[in-house]
C-alpha atoms as a PDB file:
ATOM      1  CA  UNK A   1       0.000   0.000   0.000  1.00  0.00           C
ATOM      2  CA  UNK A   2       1.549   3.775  -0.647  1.00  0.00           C
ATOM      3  CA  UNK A   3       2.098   6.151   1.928  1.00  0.00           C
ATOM      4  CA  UNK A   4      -0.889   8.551   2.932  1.00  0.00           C
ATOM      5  CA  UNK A   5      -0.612  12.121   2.995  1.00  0.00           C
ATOM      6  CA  UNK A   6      -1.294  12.020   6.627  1.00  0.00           C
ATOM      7  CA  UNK A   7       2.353   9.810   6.701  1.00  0.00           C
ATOM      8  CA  UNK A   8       3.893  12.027   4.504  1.00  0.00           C
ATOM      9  CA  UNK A   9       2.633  15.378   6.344  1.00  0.00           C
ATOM     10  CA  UNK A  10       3.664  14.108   9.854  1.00  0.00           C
ATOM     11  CA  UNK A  11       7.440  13.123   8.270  1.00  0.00           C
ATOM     12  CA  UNK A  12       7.972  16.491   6.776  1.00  0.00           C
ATOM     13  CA  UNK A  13       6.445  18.308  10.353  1.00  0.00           C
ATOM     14  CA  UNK A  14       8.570  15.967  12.062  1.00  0.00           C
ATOM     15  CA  UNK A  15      11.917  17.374   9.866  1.00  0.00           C
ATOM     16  CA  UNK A  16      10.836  20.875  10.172  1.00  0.00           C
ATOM     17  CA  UNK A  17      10.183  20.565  14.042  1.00  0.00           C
ATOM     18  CA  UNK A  18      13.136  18.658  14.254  1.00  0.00           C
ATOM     19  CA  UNK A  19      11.249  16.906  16.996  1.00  0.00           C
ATOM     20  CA  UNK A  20       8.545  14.003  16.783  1.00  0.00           C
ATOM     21  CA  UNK A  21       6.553  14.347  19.659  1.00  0.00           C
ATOM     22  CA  UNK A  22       5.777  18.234  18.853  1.00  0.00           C
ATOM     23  CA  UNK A  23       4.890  16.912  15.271  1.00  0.00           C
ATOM     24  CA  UNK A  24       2.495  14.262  16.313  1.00  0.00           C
ATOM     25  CA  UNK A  25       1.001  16.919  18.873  1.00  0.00           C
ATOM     26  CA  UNK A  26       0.000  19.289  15.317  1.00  0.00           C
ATOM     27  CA  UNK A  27      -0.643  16.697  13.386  1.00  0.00           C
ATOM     28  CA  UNK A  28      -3.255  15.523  16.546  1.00  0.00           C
ATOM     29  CA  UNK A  29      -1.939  12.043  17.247  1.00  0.00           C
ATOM     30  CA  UNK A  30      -0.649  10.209  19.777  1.00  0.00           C
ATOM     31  CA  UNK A  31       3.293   9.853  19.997  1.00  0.00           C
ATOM     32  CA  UNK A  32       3.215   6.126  19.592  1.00  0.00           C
ATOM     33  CA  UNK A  33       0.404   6.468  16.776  1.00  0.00           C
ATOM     34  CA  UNK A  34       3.197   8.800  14.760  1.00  0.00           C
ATOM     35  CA  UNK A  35       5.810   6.773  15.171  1.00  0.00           C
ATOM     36  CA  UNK A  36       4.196   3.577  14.159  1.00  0.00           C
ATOM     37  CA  UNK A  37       3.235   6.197  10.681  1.00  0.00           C
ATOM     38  CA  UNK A  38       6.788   6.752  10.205  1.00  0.00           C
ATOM     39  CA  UNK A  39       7.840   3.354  11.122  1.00  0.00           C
ATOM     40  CA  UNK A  40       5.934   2.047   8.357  1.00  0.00           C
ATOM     41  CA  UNK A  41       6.839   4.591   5.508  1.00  0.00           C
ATOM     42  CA  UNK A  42      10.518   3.120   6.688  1.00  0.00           C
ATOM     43  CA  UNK A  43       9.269  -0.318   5.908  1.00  0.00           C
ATOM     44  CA  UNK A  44       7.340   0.675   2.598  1.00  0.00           C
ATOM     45  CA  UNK A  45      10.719   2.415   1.498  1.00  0.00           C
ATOM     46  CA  UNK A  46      12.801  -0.509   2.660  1.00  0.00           C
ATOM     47  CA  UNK A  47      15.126   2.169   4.066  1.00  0.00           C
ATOM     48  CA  UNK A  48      15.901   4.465   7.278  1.00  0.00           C
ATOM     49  CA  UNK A  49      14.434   7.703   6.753  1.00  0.00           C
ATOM     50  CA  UNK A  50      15.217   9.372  10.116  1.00  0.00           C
ATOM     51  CA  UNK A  51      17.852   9.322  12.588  1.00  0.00           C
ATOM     52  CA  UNK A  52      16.593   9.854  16.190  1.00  0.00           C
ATOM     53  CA  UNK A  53      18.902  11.588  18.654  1.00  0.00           C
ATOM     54  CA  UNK A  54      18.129  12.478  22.160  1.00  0.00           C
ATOM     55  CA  UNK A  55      17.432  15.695  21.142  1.00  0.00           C
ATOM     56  CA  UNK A  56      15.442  14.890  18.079  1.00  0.00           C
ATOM     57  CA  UNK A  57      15.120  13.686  14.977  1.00  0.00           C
ATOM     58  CA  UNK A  58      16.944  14.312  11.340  1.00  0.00           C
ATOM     59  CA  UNK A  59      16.861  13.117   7.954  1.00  0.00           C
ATOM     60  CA  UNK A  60      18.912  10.532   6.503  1.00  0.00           C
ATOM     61  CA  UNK A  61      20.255  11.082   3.018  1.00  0.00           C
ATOM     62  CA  UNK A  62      17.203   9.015   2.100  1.00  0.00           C
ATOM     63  CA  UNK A  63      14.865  11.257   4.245  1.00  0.00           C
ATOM     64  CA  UNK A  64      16.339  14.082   2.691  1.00  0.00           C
ATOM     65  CA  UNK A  65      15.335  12.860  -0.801  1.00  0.00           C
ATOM     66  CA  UNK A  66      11.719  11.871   0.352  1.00  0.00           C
ATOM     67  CA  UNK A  67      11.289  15.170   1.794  1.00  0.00           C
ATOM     68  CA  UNK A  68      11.939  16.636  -1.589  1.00  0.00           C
ATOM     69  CA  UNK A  69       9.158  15.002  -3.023  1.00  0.00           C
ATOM     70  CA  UNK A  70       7.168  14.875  -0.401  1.00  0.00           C
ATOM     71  CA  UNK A  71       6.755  19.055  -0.667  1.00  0.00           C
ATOM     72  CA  UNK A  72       6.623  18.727  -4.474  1.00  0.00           C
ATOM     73  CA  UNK A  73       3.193  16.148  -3.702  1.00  0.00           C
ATOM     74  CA  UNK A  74       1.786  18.278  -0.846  1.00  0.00           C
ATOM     75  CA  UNK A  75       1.895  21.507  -3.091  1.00  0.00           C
ATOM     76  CA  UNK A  76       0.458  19.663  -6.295  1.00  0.00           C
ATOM     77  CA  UNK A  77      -2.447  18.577  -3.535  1.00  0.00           C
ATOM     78  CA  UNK A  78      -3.183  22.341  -2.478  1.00  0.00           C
ATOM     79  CA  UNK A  79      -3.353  23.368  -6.271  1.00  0.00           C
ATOM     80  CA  UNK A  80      -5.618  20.090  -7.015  1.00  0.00           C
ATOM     81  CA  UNK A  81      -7.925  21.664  -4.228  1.00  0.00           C
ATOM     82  CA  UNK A  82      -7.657  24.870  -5.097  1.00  0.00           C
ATOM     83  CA  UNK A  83      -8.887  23.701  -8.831  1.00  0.00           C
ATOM     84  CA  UNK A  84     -11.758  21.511  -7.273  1.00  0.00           C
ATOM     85  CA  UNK A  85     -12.792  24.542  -4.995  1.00  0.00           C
ATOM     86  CA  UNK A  86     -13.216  26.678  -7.605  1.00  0.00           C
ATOM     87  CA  UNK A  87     -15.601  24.720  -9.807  1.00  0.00           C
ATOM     88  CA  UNK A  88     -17.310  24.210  -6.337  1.00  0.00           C
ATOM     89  CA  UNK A  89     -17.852  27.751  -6.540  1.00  0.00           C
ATOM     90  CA  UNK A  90     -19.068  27.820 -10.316  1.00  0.00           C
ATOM     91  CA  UNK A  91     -16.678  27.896 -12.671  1.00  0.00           C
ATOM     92  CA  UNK A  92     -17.398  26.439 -15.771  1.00  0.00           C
ATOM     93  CA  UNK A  93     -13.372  26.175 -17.260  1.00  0.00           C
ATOM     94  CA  UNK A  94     -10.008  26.758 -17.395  1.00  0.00           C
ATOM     95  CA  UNK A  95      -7.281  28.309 -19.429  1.00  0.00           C
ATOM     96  CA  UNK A  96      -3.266  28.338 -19.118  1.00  0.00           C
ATOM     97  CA  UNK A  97      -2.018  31.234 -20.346  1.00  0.00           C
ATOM     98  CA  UNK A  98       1.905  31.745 -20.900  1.00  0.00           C
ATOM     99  CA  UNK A  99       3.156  35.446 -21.845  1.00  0.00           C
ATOM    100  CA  UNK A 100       6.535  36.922 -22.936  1.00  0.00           C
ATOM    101  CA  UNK A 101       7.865  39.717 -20.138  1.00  0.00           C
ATOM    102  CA  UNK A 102       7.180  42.296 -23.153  1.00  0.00           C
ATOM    103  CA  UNK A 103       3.124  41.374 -23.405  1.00  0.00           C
ATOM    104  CA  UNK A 104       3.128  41.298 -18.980  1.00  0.00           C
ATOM    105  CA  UNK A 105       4.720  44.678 -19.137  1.00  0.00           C
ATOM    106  CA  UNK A 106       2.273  46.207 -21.881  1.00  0.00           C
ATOM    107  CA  UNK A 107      -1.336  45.766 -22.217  1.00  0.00           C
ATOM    108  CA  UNK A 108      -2.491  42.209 -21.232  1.00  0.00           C
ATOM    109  CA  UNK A 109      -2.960  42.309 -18.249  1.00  0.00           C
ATOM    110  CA  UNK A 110      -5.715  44.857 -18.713  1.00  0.00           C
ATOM    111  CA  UNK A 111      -6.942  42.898 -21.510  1.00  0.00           C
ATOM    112  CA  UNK A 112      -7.218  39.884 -19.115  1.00  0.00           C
ATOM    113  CA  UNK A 113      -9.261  41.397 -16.188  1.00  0.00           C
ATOM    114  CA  UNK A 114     -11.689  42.939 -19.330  1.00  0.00           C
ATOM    115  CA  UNK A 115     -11.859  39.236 -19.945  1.00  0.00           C
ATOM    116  CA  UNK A 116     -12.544  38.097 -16.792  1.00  0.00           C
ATOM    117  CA  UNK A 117     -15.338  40.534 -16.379  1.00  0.00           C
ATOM    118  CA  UNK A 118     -16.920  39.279 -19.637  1.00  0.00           C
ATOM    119  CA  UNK A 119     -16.144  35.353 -18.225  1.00  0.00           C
ATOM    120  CA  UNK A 120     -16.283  35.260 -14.562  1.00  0.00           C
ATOM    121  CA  UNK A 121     -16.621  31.494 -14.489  1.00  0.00           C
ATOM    122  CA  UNK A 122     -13.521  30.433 -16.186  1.00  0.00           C
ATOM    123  CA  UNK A 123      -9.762  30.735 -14.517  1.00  0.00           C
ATOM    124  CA  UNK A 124      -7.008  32.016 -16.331  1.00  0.00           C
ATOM    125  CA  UNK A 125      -3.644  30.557 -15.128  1.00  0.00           C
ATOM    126  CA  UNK A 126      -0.731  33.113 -16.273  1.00  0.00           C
ATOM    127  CA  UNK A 127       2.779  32.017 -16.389  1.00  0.00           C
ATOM    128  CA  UNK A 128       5.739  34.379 -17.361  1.00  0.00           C
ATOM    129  CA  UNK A 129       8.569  32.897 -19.401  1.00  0.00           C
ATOM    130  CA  UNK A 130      10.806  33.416 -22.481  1.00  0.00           C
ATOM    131  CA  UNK A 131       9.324  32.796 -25.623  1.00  0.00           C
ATOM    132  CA  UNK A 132      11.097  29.719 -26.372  1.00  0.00           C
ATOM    133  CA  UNK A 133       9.858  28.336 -23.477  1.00  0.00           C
ATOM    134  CA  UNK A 134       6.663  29.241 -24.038  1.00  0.00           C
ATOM    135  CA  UNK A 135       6.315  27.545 -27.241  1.00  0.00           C
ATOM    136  CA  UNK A 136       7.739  24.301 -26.188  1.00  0.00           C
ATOM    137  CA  UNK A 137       5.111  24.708 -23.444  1.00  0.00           C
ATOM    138  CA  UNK A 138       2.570  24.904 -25.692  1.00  0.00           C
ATOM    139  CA  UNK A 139       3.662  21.832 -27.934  1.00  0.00           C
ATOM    140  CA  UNK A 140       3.863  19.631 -24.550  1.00  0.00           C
ATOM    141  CA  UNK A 141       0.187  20.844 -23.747  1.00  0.00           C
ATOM    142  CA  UNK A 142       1.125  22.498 -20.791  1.00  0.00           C
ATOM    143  CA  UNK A 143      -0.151  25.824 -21.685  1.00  0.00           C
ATOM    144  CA  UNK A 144      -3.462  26.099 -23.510  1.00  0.00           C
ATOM    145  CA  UNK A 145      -2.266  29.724 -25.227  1.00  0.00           C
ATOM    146  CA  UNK A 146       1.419  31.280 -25.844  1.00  0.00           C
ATOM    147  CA  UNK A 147       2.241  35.293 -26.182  1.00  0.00           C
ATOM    148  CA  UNK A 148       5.276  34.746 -28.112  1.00  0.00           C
ATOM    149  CA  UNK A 149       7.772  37.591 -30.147  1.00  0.00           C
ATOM    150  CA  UNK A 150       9.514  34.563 -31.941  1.00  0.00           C
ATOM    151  CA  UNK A 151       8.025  32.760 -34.866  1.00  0.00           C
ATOM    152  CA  UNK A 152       9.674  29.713 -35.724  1.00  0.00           C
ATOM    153  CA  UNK A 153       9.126  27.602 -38.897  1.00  0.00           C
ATOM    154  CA  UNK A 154       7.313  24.444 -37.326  1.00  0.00           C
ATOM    155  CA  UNK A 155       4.370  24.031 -38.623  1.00  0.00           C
ATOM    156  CA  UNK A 156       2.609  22.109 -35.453  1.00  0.00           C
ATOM    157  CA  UNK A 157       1.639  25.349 -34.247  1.00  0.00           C
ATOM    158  CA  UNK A 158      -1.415  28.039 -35.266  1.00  0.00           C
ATOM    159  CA  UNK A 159      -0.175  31.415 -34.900  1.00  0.00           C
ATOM    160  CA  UNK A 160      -2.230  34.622 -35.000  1.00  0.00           C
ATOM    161  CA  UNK A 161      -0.533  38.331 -34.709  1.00  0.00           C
ATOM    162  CA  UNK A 162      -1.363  39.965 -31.487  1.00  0.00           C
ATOM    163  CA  UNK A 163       0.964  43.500 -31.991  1.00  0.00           C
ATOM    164  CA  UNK A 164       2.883  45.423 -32.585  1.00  0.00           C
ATOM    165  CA  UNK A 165       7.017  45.219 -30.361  1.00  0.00           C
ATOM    166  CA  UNK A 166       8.840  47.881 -31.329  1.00  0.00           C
ATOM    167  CA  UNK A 167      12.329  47.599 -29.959  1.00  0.00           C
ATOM    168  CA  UNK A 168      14.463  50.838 -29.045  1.00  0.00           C
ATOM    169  CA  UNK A 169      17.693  52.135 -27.340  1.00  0.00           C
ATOM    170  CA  UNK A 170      17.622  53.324 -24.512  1.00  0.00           C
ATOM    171  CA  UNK A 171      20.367  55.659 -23.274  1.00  0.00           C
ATOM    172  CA  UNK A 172      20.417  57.803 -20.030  1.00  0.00           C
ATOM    173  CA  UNK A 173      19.361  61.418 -20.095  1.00  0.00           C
ATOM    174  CA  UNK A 174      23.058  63.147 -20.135  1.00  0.00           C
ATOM    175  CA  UNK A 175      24.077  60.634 -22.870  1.00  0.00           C
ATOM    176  CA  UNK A 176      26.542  62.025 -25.621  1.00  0.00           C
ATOM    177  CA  UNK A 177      24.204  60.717 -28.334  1.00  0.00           C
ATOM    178  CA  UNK A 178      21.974  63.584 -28.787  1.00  0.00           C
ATOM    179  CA  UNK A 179      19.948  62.123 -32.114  1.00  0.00           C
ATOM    180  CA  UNK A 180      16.266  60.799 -31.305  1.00  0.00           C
ATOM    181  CA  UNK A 181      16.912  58.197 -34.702  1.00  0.00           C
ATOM    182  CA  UNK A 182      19.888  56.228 -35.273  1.00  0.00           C
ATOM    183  CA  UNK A 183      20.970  53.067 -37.008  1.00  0.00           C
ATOM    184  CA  UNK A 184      21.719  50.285 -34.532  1.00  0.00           C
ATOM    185  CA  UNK A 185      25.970  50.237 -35.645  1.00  0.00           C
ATOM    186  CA  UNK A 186      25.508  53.810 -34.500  1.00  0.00           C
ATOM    187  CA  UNK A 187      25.708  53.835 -30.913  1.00  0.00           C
ATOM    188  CA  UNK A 188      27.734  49.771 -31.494  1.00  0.00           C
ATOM    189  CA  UNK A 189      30.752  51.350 -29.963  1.00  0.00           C
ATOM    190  CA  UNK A 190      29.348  52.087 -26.455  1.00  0.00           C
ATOM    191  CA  UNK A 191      29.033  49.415 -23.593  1.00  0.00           C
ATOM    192  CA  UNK A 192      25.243  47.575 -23.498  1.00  0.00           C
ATOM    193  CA  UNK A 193      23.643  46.416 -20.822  1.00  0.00           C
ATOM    194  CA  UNK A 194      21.540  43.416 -22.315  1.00  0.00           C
ATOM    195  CA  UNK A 195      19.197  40.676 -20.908  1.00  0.00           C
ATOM    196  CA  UNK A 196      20.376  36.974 -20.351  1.00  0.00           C
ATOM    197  CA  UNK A 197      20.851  34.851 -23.910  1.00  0.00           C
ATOM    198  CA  UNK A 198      17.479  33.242 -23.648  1.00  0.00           C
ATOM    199  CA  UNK A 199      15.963  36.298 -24.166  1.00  0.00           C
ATOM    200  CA  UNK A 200      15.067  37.160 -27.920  1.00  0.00           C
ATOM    201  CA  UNK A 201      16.252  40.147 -28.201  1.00  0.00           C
ATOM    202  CA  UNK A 202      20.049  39.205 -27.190  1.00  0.00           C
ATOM    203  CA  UNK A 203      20.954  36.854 -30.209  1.00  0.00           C
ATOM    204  CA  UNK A 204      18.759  39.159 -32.223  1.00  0.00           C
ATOM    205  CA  UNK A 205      21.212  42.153 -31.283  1.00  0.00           C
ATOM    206  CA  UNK A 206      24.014  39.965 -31.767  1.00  0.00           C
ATOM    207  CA  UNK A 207      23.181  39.028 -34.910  1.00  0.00           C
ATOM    208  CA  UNK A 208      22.353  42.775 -35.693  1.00  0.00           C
ATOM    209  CA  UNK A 209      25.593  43.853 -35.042  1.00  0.00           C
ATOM    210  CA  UNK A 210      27.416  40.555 -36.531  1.00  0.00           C
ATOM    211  CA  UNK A 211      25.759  42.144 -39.710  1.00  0.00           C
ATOM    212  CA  UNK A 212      27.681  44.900 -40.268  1.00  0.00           C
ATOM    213  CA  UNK A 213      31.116  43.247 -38.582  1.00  0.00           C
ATOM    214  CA  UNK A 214      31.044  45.133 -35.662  1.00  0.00           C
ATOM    215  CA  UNK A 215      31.176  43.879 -31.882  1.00  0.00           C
ATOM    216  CA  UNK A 216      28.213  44.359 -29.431  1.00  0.00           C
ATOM    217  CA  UNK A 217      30.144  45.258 -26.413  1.00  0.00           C
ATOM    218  CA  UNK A 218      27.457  43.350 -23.992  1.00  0.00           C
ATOM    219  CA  UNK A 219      29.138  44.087 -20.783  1.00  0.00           C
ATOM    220  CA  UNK A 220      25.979  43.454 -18.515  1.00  0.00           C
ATOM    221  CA  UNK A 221      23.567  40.432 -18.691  1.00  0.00           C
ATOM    222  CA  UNK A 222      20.672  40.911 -16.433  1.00  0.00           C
ATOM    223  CA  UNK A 223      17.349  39.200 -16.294  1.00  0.00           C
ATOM    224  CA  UNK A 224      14.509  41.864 -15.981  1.00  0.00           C
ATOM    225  CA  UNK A 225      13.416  44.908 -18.340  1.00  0.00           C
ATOM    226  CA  UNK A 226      13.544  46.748 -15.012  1.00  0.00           C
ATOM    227  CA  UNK A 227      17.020  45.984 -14.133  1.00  0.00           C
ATOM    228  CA  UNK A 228      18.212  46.770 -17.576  1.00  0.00           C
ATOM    229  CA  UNK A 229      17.272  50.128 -17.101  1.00  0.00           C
ATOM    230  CA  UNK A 230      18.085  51.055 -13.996  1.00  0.00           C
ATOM    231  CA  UNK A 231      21.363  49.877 -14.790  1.00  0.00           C
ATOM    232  CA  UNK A 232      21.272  52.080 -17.832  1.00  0.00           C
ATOM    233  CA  UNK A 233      20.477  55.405 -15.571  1.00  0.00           C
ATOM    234  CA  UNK A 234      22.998  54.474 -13.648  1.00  0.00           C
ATOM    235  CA  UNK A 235      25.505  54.634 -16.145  1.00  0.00           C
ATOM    236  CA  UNK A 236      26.628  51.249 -17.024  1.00  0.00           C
ATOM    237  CA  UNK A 237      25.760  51.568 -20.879  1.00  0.00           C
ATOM    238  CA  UNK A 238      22.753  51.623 -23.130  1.00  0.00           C
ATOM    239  CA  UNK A 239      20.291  49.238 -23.925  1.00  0.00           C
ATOM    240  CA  UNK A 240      17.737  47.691 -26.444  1.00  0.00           C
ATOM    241  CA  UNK A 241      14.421  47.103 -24.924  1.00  0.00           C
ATOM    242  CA  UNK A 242      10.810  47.000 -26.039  1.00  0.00           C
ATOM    243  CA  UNK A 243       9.647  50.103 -25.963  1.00  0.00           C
ATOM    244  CA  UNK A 244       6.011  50.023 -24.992  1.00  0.00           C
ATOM    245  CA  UNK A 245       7.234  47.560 -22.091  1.00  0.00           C
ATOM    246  CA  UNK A 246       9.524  50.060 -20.450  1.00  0.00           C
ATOM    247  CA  UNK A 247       7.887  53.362 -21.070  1.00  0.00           C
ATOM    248  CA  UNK A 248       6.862  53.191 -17.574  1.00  0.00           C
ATOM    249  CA  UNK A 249      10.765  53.502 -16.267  1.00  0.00           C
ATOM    250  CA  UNK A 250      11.633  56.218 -18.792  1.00  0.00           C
ATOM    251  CA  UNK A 251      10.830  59.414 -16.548  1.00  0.00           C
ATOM    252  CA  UNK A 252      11.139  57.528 -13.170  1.00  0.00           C
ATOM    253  CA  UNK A 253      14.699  56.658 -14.112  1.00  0.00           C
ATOM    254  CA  UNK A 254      15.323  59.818 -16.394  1.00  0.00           C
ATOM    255  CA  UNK A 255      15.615  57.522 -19.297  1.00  0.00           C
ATOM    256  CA  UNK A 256      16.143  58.675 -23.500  1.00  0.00           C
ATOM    257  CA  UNK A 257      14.891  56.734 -26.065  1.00  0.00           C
ATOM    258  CA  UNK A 258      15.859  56.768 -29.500  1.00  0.00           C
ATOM    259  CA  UNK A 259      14.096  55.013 -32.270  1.00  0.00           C
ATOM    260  CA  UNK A 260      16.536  52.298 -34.668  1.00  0.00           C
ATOM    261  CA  UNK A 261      16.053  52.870 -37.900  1.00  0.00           C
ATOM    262  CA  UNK A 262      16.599  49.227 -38.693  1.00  0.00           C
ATOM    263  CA  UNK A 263      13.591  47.191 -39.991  1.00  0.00           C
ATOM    264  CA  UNK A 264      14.256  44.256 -37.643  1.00  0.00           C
ATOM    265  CA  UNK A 265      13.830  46.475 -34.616  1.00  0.00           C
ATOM    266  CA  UNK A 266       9.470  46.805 -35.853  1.00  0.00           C
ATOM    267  CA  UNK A 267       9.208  43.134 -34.018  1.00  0.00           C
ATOM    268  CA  UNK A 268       5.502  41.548 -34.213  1.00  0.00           C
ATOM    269  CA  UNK A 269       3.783  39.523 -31.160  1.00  0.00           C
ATOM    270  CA  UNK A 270       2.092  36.770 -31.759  1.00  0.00           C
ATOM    271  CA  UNK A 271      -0.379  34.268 -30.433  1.00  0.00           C
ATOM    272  CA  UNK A 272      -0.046  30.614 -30.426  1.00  0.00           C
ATOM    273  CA  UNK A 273      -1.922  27.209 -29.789  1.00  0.00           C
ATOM    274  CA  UNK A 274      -1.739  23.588 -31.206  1.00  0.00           C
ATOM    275  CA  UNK A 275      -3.868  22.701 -34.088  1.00  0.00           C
ATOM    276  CA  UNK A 276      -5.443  20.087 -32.860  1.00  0.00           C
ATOM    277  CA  UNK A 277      -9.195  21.352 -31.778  1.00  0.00           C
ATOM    278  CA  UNK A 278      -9.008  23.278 -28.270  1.00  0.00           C
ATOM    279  CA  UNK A 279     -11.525  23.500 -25.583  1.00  0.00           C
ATOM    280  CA  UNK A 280     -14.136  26.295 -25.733  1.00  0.00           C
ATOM    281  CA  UNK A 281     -12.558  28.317 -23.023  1.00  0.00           C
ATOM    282  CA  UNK A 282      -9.188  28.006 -24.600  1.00  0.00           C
ATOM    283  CA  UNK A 283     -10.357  29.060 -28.271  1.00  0.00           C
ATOM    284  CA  UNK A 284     -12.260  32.456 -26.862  1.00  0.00           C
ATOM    285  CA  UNK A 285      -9.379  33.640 -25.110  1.00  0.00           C
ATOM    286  CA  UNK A 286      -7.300  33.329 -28.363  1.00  0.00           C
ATOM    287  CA  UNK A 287     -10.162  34.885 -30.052  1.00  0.00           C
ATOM    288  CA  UNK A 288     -10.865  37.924 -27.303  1.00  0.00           C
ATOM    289  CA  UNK A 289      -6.853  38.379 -27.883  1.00  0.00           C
ATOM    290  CA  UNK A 290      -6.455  38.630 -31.122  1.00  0.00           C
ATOM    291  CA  UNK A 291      -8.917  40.701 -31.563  1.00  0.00           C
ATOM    292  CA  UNK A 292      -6.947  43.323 -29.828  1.00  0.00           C
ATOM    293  CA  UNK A 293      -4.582  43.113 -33.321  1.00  0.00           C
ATOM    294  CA  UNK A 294      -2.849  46.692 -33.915  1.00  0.00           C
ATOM    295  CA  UNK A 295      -3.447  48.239 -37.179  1.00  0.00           C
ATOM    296  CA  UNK A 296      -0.891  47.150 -39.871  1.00  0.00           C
ATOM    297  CA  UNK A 297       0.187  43.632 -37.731  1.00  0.00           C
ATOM    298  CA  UNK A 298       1.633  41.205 -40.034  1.00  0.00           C
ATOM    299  CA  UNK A 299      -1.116  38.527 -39.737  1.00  0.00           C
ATOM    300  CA  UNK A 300       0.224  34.945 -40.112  1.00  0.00           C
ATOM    301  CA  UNK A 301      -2.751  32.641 -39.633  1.00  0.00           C
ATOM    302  CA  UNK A 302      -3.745  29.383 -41.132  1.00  0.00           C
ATOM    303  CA  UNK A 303      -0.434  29.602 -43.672  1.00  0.00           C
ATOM    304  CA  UNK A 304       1.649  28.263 -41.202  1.00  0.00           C
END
């Protein structure tokens, strides 16, 4: 027979007390009744799980491991309840939603809570991560809907244009570069302050300036749009950033933009899902999004 979560609860209390008899008090049992629980995950195991000292108890290697997964089961438990409750309460479905950082920092989130006005009976999960991420995400069925700024050349995927991401450098205030427009290989021989290489936009600046065989000083890897610029204002180089995502830094931290000049800087958002038919909740959220398509988007929809 496999453990209980009532075993598996009193074990990790038991490591986090450090103490057994303090453990079985919470967990309201007797101290023989817990340690004939633990006693018996030891035997379904086949291993010692706990050392007991005179002043307590701690893990063995073997415990150690078991309490690992032990918190990864007790957490997928609270969201399996927290699912149940809410279709207890009415809802009628469920959507996962996972978003670039440039559609969090911009407009979607208003777009969602419209949504959830218009559907109050269906959940939207919302994940942030990279686009590539995202899409592989999306191909594993983990999330029902991507916000992606890469479009790759698979063709498992339906994509749908969602807006416009128009990149731009950013440079502090005082900066020497006075001109609002400016070809990338303009400002190529000042120090940049970039995001990590799983971001898009990093091999797509590298690749920029790779173009016209110059280097891309990328002094600075960071993780966040907000870090970037604060960075920036502090004086540790200039940046390429979306610029609807960061407009709300630019007079906070005294921030310049200047708009590139080059076409690959007029990026395009897009939506994604899997082919196959999706559920009804999942297909009006992709609808209620795209329909928020900027004038002139490049729209890429059943051709791919």
């Amino acid at each position: 027979m496999s453990p209980d979560l009532t075993s598996i609860e009193l074990f990790l209390k038991a490591l986090t007390l450090g103490n057994l008899s303090r453990a079985a008090e919470q967990s309201h049992l007797s101290l023989s009744a817990a340690s004939r629980r633990l006693s018996l995950l030891e035997q379904h195991f086949k291993v010692a799980l706990l050392v007991r000292t005179s002043t307590g108890v701690q893990p063995t290697p073997a415990g150690q491991a078991l309490a690992d997964h032990a918190r990864s089961i007790l957490r997928a438990v609270d969201v399996m309840h927290a699912d149940l409750a809410d279709f207890a309460k009415g809802a009628t479905g469920r959507v996962s939603l996972y978003a670039n950082s440039s559609a969090m920092s911009q407009e979607l989130p208003r777009q969602l809570t419209q949504w959830s006005e218009l559907h109050p009976g269906i959940r939207i999960d919302i994940r942030e991560e990279r686009s590539r991420e995202i899409l592989l995400a999306v191909r594993d069925g983990v999330a029902d809907v991507g916000i992606v700024t890469t479009l790759p050349e698979a063709r498992d995927l339906y994509f749908k244009a969602y807006c416009r991401d128009r990149l731009c450098l950013i440079v502090p205030q005082g900066h020497p570069f006075k001109m609002s427009h400016a070809r990338f290989e303009d400002l190529l021989g000042y120090d940049f302050v970039g995001l990590e290489d799983n971001a898009a936009i990093t091999p797509l600046i590298t690749e920029a300036a790779a173009a016209v065989s110059m280097p891309l000083r990328l002094r600075v890897q960071v993780r966040s749009f907000e870090a970037v610029c604060r960075l920036i204002a502090a004086g540790q180089g200039v940046g390429v950033l979306p610029q609807g995502a960061v407009q709300i830094f630019r007079k906070e931290m005294d921030l310049r933009f200047i708009e590139i000049d080059d076409p690959w800087a007029d990026r395009q958002m897009y939506l994604c899902r899997r082919r196959e038919p999706p559920s009804l909740a999942s297909h009006a959220l992709f609808d209620y999004l795209a329909g928020f398509q900027q004038d002139g988007a490049v729209a890429r929809e059943g051709d791919r």
